[in-house]
N, C-alpha and C. Protein backbone atom coordinates (compact mmCIF):
# COMPACT_ATOMS: atom_id res chain seq x y z
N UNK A 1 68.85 -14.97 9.13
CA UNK A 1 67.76 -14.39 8.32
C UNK A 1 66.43 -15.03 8.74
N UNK A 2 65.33 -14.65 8.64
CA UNK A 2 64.22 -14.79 9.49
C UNK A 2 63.39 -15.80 8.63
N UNK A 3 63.79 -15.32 7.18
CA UNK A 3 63.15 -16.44 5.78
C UNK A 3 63.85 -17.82 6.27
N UNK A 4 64.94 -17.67 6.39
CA UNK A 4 65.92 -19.13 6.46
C UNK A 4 64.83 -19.96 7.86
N UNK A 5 64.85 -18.91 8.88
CA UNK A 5 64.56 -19.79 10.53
C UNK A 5 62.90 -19.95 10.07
N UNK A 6 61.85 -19.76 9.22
CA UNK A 6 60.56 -19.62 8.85
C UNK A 6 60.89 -21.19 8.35
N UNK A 7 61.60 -21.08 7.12
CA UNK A 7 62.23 -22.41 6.20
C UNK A 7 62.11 -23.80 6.86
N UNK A 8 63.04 -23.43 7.83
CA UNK A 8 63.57 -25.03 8.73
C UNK A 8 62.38 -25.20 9.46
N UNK A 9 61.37 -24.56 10.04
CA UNK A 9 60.36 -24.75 10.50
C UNK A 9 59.33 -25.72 9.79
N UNK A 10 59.27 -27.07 9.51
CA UNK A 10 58.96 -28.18 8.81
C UNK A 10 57.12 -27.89 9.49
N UNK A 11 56.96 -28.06 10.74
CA UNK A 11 55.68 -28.13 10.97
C UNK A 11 55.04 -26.63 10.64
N UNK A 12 53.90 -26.69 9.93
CA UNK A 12 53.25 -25.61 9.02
C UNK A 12 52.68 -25.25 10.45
N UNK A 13 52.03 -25.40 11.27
CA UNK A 13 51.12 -24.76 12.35
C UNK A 13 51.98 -24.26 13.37
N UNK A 14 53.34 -24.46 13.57
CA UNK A 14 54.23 -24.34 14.26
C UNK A 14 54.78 -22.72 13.85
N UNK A 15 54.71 -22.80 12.06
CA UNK A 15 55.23 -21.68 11.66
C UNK A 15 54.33 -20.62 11.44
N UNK A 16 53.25 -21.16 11.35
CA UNK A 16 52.48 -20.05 11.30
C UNK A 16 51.62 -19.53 12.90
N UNK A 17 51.86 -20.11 13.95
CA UNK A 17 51.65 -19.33 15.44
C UNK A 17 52.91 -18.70 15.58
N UNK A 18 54.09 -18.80 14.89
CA UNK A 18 55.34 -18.00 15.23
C UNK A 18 55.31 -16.68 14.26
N UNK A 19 55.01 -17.09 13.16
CA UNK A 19 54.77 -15.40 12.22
C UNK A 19 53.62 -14.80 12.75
N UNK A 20 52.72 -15.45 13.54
CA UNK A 20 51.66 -14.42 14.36
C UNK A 20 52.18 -13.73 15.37
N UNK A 21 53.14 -14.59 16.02
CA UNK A 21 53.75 -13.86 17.43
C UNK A 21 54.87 -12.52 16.60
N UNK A 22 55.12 -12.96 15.95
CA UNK A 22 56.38 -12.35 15.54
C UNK A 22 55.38 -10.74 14.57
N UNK A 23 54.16 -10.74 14.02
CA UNK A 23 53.41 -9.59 13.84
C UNK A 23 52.75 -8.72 14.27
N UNK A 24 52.70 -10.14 15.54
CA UNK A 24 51.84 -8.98 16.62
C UNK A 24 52.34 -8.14 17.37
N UNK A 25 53.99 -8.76 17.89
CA UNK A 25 54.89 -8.10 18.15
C UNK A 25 55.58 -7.12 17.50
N UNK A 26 55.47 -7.25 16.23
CA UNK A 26 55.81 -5.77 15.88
C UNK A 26 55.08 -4.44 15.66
N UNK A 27 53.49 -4.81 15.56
CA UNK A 27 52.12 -4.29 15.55
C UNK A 27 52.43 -3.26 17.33
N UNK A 28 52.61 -4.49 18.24
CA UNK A 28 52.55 -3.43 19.76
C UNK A 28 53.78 -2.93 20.05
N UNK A 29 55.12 -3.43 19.28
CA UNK A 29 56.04 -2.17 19.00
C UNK A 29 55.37 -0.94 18.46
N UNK A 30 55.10 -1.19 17.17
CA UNK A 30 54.64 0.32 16.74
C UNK A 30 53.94 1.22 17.55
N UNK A 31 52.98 0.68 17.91
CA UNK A 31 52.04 1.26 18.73
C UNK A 31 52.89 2.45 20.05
N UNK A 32 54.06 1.31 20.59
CA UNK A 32 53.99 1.62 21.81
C UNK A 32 55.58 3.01 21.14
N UNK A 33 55.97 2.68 19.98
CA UNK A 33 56.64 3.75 19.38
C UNK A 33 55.74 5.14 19.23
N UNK A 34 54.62 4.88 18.50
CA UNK A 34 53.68 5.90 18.31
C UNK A 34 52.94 6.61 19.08
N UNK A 35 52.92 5.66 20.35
CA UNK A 35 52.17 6.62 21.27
C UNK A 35 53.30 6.97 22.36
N UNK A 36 54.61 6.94 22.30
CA UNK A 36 55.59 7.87 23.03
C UNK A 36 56.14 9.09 22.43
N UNK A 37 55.38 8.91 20.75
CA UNK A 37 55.99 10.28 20.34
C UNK A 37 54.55 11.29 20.07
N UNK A 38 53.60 10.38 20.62
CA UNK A 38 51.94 11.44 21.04
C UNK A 38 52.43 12.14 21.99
């Protein structure tokens, strides 16, 4: 579960450049979903 692996992540700056990677990556999924069904 992604809450649990966020959890164990003790260093706060550690976890929060990983929930950025991990939004942005789903941000240029969408995108790249949305513009194959343009």
């Amino acid at each position: 579960c992604a809450v649990e692996v966020f959890g164990l992540l003790e260093d706060e700056e550690n976890s929060r450049i990983v929930r950025v990677k991990v939004i942005a990556g789903i941000g240029l999924a969408k995108k790249d979903i949305l513009g194959a069904r343009v």
